[in-house]
C-alpha atoms as a PDB file:
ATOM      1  CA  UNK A   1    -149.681 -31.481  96.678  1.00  0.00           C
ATOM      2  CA  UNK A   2    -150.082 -30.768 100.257  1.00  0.00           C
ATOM      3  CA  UNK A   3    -146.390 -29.466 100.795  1.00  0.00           C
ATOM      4  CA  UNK A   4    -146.924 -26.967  97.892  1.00  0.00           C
ATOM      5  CA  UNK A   5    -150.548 -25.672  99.828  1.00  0.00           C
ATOM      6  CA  UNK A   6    -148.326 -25.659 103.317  1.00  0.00           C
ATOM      7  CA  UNK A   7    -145.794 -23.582 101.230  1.00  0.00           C
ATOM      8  CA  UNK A   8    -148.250 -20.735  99.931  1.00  0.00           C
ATOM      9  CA  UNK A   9    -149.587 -20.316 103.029  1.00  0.00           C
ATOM     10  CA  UNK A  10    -146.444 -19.823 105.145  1.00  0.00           C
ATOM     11  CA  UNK A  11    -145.751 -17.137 102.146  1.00  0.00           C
ATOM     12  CA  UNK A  12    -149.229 -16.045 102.637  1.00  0.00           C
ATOM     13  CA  UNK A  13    -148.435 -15.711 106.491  1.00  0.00           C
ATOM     14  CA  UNK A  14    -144.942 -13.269 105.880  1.00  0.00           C
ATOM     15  CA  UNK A  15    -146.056 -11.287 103.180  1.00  0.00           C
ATOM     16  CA  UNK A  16    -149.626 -10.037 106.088  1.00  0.00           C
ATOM     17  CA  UNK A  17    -147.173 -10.177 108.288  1.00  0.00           C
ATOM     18  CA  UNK A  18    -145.774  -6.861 106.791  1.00  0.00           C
ATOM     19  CA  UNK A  19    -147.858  -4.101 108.499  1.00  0.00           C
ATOM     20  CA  UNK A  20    -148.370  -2.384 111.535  1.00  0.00           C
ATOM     21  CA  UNK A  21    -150.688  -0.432 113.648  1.00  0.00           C
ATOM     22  CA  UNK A  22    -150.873   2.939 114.935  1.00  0.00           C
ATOM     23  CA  UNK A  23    -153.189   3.841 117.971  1.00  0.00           C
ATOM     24  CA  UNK A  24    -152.865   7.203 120.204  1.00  0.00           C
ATOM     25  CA  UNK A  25    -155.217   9.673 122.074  1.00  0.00           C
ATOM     26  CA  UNK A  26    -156.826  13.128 120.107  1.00  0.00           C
ATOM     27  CA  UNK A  27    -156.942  15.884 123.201  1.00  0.00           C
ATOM     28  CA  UNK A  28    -157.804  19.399 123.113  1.00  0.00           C
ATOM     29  CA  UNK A  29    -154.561  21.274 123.385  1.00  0.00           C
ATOM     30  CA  UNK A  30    -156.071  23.910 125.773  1.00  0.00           C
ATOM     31  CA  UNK A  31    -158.325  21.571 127.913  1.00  0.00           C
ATOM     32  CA  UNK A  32    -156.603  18.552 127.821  1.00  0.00           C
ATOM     33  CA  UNK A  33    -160.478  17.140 127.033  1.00  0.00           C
ATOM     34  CA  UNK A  34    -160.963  14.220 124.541  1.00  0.00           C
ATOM     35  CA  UNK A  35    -162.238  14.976 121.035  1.00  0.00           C
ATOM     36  CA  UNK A  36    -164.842  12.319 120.428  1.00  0.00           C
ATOM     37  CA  UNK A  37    -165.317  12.226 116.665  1.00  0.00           C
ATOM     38  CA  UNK A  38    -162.052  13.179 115.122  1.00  0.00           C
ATOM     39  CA  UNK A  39    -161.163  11.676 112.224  1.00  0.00           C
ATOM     40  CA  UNK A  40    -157.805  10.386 111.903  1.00  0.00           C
ATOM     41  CA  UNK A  41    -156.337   9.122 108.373  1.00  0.00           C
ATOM     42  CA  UNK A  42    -153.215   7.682 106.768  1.00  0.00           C
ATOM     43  CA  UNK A  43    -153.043  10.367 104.222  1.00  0.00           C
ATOM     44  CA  UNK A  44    -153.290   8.438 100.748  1.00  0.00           C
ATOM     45  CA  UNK A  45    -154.643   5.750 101.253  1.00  0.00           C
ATOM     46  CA  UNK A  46    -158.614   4.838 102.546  1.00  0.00           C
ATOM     47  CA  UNK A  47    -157.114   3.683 106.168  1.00  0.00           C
ATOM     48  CA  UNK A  48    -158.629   5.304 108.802  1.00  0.00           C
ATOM     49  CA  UNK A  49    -160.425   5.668 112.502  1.00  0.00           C
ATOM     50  CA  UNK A  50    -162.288   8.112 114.621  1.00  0.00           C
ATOM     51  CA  UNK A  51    -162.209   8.528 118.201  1.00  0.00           C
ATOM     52  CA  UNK A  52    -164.348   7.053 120.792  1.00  0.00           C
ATOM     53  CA  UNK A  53    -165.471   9.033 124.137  1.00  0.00           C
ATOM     54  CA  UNK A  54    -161.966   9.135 125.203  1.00  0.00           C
ATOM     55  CA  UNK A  55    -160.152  10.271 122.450  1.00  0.00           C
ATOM     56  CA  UNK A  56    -158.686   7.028 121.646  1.00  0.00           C
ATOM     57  CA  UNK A  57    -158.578   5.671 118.328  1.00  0.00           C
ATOM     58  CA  UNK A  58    -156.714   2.340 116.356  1.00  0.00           C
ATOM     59  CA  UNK A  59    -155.926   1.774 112.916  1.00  0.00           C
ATOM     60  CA  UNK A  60    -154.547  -2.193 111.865  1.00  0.00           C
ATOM     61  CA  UNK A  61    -152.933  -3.248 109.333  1.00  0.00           C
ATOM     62  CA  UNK A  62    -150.943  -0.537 108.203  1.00  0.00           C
ATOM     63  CA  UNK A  63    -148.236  -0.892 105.779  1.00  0.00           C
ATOM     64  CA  UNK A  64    -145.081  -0.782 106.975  1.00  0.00           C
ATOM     65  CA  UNK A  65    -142.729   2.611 105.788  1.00  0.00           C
ATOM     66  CA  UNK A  66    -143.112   6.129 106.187  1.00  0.00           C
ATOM     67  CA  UNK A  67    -146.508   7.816 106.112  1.00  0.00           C
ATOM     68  CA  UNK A  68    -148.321  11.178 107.098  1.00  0.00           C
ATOM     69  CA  UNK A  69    -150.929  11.029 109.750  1.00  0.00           C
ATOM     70  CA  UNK A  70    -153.953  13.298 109.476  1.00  0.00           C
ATOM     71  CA  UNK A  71    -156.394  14.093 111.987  1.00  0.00           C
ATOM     72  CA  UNK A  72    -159.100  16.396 111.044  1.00  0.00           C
ATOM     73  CA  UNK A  73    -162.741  17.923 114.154  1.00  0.00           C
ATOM     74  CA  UNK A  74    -164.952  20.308 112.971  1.00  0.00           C
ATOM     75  CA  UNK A  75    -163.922  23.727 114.669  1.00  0.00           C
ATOM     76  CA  UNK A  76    -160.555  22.550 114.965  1.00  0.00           C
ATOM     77  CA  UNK A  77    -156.900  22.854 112.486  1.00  0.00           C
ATOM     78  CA  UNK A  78    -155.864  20.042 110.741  1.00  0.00           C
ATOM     79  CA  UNK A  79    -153.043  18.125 111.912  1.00  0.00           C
ATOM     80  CA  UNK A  80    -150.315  16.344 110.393  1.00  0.00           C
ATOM     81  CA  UNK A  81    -147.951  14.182 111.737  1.00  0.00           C
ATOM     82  CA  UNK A  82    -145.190  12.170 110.061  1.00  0.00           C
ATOM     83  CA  UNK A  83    -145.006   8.307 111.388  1.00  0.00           C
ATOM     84  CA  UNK A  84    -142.756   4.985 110.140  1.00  0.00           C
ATOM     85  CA  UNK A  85    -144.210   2.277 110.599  1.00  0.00           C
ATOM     86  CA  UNK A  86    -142.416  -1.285 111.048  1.00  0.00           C
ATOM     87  CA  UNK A  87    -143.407  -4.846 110.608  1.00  0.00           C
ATOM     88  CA  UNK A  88    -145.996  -5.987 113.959  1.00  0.00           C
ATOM     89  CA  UNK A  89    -144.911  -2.740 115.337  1.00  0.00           C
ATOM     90  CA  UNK A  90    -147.873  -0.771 117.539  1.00  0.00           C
ATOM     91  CA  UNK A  91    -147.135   2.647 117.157  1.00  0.00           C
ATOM     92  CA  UNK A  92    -148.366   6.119 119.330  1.00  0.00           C
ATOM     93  CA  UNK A  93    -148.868   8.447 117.896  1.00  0.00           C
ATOM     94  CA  UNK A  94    -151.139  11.131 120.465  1.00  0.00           C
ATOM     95  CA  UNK A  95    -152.113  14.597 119.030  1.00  0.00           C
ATOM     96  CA  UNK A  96    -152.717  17.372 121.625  1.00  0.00           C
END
């Protein structure tokens, strides 16, 4: 019994293993001044961040493949930004 638990959790342990994270900085293009507050989203899904006092933000756990990156302030254009992610892979992705 024990080698069968030891065996579901190293397949446990791959199948987590199979994400990603994507981190950057959200800057206004003119000023070059953080955007505290922006929201940033992996479109389609209910992963998501918003940026601290320096524009920085951090999302875990991401699946890994292709996804669209949206980052949305008040006053502001929306953004979009294509992005692969692989497995354990820390992405930037930094919108000015």
């Amino acid at each position: 019994m024990k080698n069968s638990l030891t065996f579901i959790l190293l397949c446990s342990s791959w199948i987590f293993a199979q994400t990603g994270s994507v981190k950057g900085k959200i800057l206004d293009q003119d000023s070059g001044d953080p955007l505290i507050g922006a929201n940033i989203v992996i479109d389609g899904t209910t992963m998501g961040a918003a940026t601290d006092v320096e524009g920085s933000y951090l999302i875990n756990n991401v699946p890994v493949g292709d996804h669209v990156l949206k980052v949305t302030y008040i006053g502001y254009e929306q953004q979009e930004k294509p992005i692969t992610i692989e497995s354990e892979q820390e992405l930037i992705a930094d919108h000015c």
